[in-house]
PDB file of N, CA and C in Angstrom:
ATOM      1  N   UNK A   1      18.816 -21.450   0.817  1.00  0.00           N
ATOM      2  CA  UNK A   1      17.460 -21.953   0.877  1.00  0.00           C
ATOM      3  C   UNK A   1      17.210 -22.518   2.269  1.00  0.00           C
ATOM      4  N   UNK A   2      15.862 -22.537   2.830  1.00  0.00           N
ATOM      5  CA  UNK A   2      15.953 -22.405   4.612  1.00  0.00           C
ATOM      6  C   UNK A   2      14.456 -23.688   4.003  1.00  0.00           C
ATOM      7  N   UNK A   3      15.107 -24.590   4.987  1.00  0.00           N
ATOM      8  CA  UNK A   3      14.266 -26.170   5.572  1.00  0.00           C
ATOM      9  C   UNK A   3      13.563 -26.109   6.559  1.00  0.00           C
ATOM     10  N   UNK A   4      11.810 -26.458   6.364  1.00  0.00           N
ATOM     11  CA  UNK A   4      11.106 -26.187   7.447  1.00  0.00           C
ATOM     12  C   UNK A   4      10.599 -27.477   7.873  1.00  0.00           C
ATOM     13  N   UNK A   5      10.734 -27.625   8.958  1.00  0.00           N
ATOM     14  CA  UNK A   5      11.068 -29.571   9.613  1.00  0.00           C
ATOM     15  C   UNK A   5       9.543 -29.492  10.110  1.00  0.00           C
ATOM     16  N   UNK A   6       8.346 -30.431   9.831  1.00  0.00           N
ATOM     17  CA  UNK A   6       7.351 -29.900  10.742  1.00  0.00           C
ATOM     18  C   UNK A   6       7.150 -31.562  11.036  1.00  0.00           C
ATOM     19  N   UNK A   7       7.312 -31.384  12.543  1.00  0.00           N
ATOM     20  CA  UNK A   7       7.044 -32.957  13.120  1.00  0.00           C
ATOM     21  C   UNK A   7       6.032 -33.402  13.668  1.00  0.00           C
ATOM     22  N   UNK A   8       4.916 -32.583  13.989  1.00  0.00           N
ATOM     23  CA  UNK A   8       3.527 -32.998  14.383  1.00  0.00           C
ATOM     24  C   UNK A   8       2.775 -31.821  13.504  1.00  0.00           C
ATOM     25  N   UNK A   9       1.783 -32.681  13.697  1.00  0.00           N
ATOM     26  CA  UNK A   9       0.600 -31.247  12.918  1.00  0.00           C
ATOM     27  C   UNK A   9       0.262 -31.129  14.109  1.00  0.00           C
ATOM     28  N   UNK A  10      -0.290 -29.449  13.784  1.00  0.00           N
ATOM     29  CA  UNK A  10      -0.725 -28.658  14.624  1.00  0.00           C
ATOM     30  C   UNK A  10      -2.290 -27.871  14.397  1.00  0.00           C
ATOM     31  N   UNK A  11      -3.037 -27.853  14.962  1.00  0.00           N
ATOM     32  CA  UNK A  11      -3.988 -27.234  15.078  1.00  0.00           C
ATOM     33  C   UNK A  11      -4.137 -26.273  15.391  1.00  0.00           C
ATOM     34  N   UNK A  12      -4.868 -24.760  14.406  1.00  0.00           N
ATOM     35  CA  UNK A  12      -5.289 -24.148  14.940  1.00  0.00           C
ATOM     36  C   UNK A  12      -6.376 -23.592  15.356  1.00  0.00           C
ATOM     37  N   UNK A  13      -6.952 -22.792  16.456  1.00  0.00           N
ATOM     38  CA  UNK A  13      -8.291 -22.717  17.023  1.00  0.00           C
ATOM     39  C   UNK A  13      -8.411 -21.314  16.703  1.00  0.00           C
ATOM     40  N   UNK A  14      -9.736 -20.968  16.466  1.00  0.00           N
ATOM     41  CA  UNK A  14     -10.070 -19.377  16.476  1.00  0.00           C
ATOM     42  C   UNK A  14      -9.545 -18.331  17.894  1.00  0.00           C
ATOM     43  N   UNK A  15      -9.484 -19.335  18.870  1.00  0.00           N
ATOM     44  CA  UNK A  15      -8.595 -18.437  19.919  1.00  0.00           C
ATOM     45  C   UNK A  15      -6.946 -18.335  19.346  1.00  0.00           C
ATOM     46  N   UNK A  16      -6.519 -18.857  18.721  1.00  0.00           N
ATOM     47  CA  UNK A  16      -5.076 -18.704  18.608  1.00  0.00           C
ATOM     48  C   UNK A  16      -5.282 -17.500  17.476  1.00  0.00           C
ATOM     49  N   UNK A  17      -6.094 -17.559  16.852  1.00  0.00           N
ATOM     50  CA  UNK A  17      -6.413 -16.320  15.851  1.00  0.00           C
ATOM     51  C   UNK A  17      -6.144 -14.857  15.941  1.00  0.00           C
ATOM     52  N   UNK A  18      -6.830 -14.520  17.056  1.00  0.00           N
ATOM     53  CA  UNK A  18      -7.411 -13.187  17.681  1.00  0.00           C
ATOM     54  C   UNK A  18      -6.274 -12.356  17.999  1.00  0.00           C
ATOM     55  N   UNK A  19      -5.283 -12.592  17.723  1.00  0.00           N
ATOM     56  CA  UNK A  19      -3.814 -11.451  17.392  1.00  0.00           C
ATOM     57  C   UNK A  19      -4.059 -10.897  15.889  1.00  0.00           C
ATOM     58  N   UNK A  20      -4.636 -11.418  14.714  1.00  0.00           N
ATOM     59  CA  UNK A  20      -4.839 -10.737  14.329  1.00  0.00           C
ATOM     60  C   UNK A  20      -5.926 -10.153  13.460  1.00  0.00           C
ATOM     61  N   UNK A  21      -6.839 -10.002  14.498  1.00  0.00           N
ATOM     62  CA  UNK A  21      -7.774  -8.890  14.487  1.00  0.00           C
ATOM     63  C   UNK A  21      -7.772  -7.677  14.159  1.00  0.00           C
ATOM     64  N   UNK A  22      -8.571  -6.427  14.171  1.00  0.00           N
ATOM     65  CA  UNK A  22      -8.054  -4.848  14.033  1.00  0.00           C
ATOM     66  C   UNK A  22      -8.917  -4.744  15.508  1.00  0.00           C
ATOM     67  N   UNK A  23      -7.968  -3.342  15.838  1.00  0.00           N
ATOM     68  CA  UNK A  23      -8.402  -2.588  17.145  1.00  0.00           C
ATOM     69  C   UNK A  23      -9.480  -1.765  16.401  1.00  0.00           C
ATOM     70  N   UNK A  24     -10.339  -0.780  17.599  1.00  0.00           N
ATOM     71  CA  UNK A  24     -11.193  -0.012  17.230  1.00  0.00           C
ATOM     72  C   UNK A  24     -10.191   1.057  16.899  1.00  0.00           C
ATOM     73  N   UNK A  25      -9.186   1.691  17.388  1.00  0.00           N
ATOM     74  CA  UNK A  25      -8.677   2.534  17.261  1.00  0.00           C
ATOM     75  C   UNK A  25      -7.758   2.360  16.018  1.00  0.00           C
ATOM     76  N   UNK A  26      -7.286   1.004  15.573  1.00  0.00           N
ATOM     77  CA  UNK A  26      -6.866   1.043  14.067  1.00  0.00           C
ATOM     78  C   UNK A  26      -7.763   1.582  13.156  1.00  0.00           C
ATOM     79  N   UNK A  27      -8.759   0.989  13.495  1.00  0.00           N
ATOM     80  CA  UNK A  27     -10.223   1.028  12.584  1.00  0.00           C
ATOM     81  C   UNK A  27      -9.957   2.726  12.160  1.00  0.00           C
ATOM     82  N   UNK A  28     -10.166   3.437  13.377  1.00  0.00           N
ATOM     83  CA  UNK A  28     -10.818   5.146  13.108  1.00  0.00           C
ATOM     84  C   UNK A  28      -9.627   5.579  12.652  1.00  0.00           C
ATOM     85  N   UNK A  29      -8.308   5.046  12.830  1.00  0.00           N
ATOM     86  CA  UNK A  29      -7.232   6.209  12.235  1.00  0.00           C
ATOM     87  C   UNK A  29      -6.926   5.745  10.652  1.00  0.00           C
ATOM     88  N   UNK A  30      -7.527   4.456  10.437  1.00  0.00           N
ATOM     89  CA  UNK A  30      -7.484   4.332   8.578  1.00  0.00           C
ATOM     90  C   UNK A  30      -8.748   4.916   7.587  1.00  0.00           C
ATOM     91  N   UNK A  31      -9.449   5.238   9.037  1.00  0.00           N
ATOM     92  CA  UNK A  31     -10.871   6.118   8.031  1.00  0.00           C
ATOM     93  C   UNK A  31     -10.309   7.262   7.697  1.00  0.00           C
ATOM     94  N   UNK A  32      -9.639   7.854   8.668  1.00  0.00           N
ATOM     95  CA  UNK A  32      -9.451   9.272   8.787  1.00  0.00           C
ATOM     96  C   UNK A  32      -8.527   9.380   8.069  1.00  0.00           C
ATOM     97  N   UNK A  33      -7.513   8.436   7.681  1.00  0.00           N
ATOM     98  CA  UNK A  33      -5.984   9.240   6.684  1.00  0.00           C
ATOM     99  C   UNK A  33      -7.114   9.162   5.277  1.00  0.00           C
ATOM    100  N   UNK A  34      -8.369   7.448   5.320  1.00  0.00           N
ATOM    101  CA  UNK A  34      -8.789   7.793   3.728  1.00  0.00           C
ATOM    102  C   UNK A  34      -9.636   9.012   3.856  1.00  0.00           C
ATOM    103  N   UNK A  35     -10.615   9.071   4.487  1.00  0.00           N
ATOM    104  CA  UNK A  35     -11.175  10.493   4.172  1.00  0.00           C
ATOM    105  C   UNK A  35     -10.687  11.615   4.189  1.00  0.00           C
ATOM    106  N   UNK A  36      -9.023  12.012   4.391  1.00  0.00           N
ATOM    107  CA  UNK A  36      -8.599  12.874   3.651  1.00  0.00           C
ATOM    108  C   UNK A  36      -8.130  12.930   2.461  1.00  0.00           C
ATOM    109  N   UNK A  37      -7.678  11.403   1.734  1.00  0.00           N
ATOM    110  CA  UNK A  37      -7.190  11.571   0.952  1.00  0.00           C
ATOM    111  C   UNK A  37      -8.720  11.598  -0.153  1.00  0.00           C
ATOM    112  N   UNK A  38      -9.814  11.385  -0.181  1.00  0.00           N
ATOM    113  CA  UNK A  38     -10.616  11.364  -1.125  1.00  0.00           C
ATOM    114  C   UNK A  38     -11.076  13.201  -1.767  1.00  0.00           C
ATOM    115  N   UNK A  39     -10.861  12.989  -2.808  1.00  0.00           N
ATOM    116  CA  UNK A  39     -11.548  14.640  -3.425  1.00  0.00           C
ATOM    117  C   UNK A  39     -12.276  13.957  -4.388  1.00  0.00           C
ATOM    118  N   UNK A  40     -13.619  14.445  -3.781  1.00  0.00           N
ATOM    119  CA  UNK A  40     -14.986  14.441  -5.188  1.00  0.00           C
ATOM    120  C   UNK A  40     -14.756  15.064  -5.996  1.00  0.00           C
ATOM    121  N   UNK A  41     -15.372  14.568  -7.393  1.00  0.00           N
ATOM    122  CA  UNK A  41     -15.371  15.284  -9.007  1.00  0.00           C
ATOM    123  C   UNK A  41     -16.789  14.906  -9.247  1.00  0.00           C
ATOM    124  N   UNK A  42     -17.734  15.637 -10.035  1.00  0.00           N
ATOM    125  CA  UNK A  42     -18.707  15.693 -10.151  1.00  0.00           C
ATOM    126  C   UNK A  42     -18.819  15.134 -11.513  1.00  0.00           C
ATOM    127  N   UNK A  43     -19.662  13.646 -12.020  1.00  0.00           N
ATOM    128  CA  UNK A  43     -19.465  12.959 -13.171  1.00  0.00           C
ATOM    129  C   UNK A  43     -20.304  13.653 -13.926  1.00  0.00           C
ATOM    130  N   UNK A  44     -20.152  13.594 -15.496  1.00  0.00           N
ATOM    131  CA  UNK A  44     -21.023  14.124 -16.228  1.00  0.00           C
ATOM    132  C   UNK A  44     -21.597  12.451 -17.166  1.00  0.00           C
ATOM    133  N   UNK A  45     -22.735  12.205 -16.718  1.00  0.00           N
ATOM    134  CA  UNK A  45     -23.225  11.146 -17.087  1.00  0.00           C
ATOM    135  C   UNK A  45     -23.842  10.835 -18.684  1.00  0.00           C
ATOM    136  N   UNK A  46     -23.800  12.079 -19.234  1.00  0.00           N
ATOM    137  CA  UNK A  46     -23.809  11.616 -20.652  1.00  0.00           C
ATOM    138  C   UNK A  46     -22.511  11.222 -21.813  1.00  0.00           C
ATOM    139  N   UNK A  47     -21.424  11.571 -20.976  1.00  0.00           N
ATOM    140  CA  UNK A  47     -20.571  11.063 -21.715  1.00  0.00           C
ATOM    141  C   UNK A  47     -19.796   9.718 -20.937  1.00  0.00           C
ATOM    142  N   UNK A  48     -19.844   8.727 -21.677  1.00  0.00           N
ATOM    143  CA  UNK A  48     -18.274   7.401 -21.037  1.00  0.00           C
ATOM    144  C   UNK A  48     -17.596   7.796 -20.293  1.00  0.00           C
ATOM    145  N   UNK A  49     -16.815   9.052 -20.069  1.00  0.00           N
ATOM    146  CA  UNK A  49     -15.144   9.466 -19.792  1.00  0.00           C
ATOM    147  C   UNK A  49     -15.731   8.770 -18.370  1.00  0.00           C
ATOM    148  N   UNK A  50     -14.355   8.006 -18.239  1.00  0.00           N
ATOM    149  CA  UNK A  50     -14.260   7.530 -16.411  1.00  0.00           C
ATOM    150  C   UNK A  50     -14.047   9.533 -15.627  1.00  0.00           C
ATOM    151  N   UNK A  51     -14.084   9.171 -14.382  1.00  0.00           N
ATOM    152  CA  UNK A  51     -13.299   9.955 -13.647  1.00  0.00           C
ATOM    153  C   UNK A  51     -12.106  10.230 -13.371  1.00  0.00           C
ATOM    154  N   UNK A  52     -11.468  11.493 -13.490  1.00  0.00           N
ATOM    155  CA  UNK A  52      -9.920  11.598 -13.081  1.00  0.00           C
ATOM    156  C   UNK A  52      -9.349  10.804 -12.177  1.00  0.00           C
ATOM    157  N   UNK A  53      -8.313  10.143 -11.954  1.00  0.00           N
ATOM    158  CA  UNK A  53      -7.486   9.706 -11.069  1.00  0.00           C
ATOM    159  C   UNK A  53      -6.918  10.451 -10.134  1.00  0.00           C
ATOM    160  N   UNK A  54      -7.064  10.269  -8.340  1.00  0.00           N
ATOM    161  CA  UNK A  54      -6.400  10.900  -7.969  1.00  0.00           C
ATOM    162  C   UNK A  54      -5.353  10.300  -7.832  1.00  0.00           C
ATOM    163  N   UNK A  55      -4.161  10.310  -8.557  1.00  0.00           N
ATOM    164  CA  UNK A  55      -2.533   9.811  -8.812  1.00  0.00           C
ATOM    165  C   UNK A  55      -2.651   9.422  -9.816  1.00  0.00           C
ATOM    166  N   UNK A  56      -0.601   9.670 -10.318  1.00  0.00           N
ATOM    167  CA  UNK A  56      -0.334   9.220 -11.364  1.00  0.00           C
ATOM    168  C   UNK A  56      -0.036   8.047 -11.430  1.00  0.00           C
ATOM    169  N   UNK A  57      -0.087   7.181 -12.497  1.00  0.00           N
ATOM    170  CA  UNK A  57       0.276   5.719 -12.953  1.00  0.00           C
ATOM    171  C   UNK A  57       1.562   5.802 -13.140  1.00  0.00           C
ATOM    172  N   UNK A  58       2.296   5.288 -12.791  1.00  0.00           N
ATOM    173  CA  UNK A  58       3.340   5.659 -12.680  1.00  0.00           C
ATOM    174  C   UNK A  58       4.762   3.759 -13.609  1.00  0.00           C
ATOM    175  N   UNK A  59       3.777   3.042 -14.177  1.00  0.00           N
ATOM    176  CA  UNK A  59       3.891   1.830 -14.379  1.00  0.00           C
ATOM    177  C   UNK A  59       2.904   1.219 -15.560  1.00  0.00           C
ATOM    178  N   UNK A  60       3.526   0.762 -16.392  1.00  0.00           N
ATOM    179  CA  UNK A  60       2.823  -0.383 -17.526  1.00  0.00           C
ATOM    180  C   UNK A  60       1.933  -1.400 -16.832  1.00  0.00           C
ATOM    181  N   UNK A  61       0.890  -1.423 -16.797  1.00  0.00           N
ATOM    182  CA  UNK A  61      -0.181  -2.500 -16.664  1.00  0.00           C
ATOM    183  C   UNK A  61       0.409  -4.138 -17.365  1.00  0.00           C
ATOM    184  N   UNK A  62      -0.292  -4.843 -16.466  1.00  0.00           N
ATOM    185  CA  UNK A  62       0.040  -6.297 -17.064  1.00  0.00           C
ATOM    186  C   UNK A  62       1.407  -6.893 -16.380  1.00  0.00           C
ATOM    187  N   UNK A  63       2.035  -8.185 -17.028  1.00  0.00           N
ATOM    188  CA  UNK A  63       2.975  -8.576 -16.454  1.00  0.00           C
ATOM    189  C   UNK A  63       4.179  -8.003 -16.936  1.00  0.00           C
ATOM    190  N   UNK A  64       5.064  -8.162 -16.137  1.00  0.00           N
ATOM    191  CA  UNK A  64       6.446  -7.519 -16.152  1.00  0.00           C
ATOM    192  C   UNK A  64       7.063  -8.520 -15.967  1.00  0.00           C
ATOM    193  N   UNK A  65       7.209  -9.488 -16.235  1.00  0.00           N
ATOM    194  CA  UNK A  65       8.623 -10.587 -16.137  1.00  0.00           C
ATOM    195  C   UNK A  65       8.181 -11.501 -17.177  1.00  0.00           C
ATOM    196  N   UNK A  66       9.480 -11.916 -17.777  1.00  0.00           N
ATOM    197  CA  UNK A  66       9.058 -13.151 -18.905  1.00  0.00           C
ATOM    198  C   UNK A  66       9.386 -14.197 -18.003  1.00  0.00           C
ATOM    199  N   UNK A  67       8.767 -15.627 -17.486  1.00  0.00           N
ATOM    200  CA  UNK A  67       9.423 -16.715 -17.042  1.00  0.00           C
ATOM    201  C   UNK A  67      10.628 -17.550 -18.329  1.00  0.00           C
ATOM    202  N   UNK A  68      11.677 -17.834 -18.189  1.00  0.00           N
ATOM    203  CA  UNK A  68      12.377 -18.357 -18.973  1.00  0.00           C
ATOM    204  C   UNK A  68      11.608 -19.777 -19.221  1.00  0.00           C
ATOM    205  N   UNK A  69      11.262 -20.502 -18.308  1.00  0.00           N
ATOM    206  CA  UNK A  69      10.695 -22.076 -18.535  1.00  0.00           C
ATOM    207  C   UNK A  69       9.789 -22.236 -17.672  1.00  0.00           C
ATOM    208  N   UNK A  70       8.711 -23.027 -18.164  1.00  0.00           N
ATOM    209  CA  UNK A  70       7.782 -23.756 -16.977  1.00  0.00           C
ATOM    210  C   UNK A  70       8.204 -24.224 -15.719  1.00  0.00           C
ATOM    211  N   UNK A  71       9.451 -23.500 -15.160  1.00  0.00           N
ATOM    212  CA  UNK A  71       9.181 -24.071 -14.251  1.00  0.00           C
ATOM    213  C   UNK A  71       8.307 -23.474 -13.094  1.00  0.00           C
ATOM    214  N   UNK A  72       7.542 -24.640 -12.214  1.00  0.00           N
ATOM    215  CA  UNK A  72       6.880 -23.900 -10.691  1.00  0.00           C
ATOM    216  C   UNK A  72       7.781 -23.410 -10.011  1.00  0.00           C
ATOM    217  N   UNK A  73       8.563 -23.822  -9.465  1.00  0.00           N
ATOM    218  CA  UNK A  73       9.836 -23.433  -8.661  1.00  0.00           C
ATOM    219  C   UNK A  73      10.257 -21.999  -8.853  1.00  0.00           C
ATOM    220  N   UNK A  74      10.828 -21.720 -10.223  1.00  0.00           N
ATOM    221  CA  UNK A  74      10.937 -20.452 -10.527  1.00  0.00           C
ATOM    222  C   UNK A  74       9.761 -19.264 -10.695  1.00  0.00           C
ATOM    223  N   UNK A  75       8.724 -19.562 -10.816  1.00  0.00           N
ATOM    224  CA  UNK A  75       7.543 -18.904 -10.617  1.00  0.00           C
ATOM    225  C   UNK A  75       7.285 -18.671  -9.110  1.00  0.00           C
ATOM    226  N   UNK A  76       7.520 -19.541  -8.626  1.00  0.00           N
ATOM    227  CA  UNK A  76       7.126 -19.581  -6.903  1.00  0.00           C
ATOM    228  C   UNK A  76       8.221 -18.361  -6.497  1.00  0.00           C
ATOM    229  N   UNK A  77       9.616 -18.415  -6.753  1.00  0.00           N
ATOM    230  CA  UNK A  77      10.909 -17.591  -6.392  1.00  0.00           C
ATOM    231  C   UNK A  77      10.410 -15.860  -6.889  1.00  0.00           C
ATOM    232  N   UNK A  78       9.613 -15.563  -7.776  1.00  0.00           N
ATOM    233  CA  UNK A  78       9.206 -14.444  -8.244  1.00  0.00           C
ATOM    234  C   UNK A  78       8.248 -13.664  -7.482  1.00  0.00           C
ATOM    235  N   UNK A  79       7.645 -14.935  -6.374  1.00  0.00           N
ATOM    236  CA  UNK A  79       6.745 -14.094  -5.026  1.00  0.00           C
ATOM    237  C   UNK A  79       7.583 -13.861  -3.941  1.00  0.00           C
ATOM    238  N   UNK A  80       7.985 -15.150  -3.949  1.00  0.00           N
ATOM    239  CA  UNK A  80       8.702 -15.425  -2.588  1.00  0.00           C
ATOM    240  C   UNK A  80      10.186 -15.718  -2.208  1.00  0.00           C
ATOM    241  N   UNK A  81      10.903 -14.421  -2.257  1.00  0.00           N
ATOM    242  CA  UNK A  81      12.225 -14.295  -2.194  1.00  0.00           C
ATOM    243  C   UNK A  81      12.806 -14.639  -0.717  1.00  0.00           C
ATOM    244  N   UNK A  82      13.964 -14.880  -0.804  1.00  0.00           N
ATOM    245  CA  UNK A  82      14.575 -15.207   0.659  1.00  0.00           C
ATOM    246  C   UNK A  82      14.441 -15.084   2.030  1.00  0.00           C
ATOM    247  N   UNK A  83      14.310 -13.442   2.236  1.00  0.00           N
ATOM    248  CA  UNK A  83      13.590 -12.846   3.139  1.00  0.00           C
ATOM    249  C   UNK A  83      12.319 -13.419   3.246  1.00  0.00           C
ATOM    250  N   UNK A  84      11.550 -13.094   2.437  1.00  0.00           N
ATOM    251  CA  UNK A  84      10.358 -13.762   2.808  1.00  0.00           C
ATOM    252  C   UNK A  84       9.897 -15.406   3.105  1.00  0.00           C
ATOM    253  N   UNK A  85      10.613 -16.278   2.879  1.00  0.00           N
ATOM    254  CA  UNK A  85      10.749 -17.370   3.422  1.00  0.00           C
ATOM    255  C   UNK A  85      10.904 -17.819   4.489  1.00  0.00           C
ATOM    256  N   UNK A  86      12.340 -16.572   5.025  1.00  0.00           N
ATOM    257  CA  UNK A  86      12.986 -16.957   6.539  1.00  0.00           C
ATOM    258  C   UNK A  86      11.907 -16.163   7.302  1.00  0.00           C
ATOM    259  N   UNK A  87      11.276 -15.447   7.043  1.00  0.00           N
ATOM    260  CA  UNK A  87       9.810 -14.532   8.032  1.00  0.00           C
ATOM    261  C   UNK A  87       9.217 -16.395   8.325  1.00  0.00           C
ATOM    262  N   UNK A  88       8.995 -16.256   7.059  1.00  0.00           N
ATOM    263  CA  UNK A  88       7.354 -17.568   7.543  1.00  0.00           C
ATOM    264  C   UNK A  88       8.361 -18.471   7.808  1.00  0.00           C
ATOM    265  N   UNK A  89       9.679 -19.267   7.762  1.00  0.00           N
ATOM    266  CA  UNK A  89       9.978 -20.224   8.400  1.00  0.00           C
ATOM    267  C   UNK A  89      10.277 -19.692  10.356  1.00  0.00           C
ATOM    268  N   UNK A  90      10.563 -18.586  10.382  1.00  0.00           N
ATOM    269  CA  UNK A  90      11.099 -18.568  12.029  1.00  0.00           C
ATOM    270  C   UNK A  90       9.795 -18.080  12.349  1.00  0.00           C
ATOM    271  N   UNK A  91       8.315 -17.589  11.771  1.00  0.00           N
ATOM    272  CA  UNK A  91       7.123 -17.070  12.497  1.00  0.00           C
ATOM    273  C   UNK A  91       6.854 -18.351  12.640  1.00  0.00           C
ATOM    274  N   UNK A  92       6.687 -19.846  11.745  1.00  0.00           N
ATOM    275  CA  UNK A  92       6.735 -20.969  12.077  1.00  0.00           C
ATOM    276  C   UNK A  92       6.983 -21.728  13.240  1.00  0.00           C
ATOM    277  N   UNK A  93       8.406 -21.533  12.967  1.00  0.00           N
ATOM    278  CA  UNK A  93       9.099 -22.129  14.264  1.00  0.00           C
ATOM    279  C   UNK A  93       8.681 -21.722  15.732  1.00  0.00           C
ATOM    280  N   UNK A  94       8.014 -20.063  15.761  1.00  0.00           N
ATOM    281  CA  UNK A  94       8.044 -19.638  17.101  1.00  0.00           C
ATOM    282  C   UNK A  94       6.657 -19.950  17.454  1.00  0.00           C
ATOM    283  N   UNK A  95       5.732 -19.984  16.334  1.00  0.00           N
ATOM    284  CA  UNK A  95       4.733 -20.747  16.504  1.00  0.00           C
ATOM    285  C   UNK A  95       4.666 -21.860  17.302  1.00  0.00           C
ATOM    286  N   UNK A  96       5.217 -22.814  16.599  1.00  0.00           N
ATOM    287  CA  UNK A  96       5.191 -23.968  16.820  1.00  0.00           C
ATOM    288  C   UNK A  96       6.132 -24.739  18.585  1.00  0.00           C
ATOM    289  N   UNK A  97       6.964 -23.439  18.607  1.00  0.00           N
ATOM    290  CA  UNK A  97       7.568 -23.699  20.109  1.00  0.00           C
ATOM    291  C   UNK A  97       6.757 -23.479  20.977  1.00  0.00           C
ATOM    292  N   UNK A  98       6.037 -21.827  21.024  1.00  0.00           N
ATOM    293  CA  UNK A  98       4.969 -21.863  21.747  1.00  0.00           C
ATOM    294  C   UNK A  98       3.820 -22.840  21.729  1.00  0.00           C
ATOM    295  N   UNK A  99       3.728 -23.462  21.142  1.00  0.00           N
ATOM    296  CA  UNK A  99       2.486 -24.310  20.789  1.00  0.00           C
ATOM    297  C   UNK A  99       3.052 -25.641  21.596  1.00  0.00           C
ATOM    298  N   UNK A 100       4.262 -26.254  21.306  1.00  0.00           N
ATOM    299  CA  UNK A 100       4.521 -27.369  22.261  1.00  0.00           C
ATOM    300  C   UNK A 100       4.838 -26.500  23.940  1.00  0.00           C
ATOM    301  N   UNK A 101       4.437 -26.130  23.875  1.00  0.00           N
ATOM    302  CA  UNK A 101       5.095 -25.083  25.514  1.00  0.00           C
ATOM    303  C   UNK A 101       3.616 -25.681  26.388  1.00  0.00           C
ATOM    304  N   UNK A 102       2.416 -25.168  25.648  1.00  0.00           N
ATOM    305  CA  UNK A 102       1.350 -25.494  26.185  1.00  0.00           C
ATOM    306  C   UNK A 102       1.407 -26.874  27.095  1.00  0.00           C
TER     307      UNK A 102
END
């Protein structure tokens, strides 16, 4: 389990933001993979039926884990596994070095 020490608060400004933004050129190459992946079906509006899926379901809807006990802790561990902790504690830290650097 990884300890995140935070000794001043820190502020952030909409300039410290602007890393992550999208480029224009991200922008046009996620139109273009979706507008290939879309194929029209032509609805027939007198009947309910949804529209075909393009893909299979491949998975049971709903939840998939029983929690053994109330606890938060263990609920929290079911998002946020190890790896993902040490990301946001050292993106933290490098944050926060650059930030006293200023």
């Amino acid at each position: 389990m990884m300890i995140l020490e935070v000794n001043t608060c820190l502020d952030i400004s909409e300039s410290d933001c602007s890393d992550f933004g999208t480029s224009e050129t991200e922008s046009d190459s996620d139109s273009e993979s979706l507008s290939a992946a879309r194929q029209w079906c032509e609805l027939n509006t007198d009947t309910p039926n949804p529209a075909p899926l393009g893909f299979i379901i491949q998975g049971d809807p709903g939840r998939n884990f029983c929690p053994d006990s109330d606890d938060i802790l263990q609920f929290f561990e079911y998002f946020f596994d190890d790896g993902t902790l040490r990301i946001v504690c050292n993106e933290t830290n490098r944050y926060a070095s650059q930030y006293m650097k200023k």
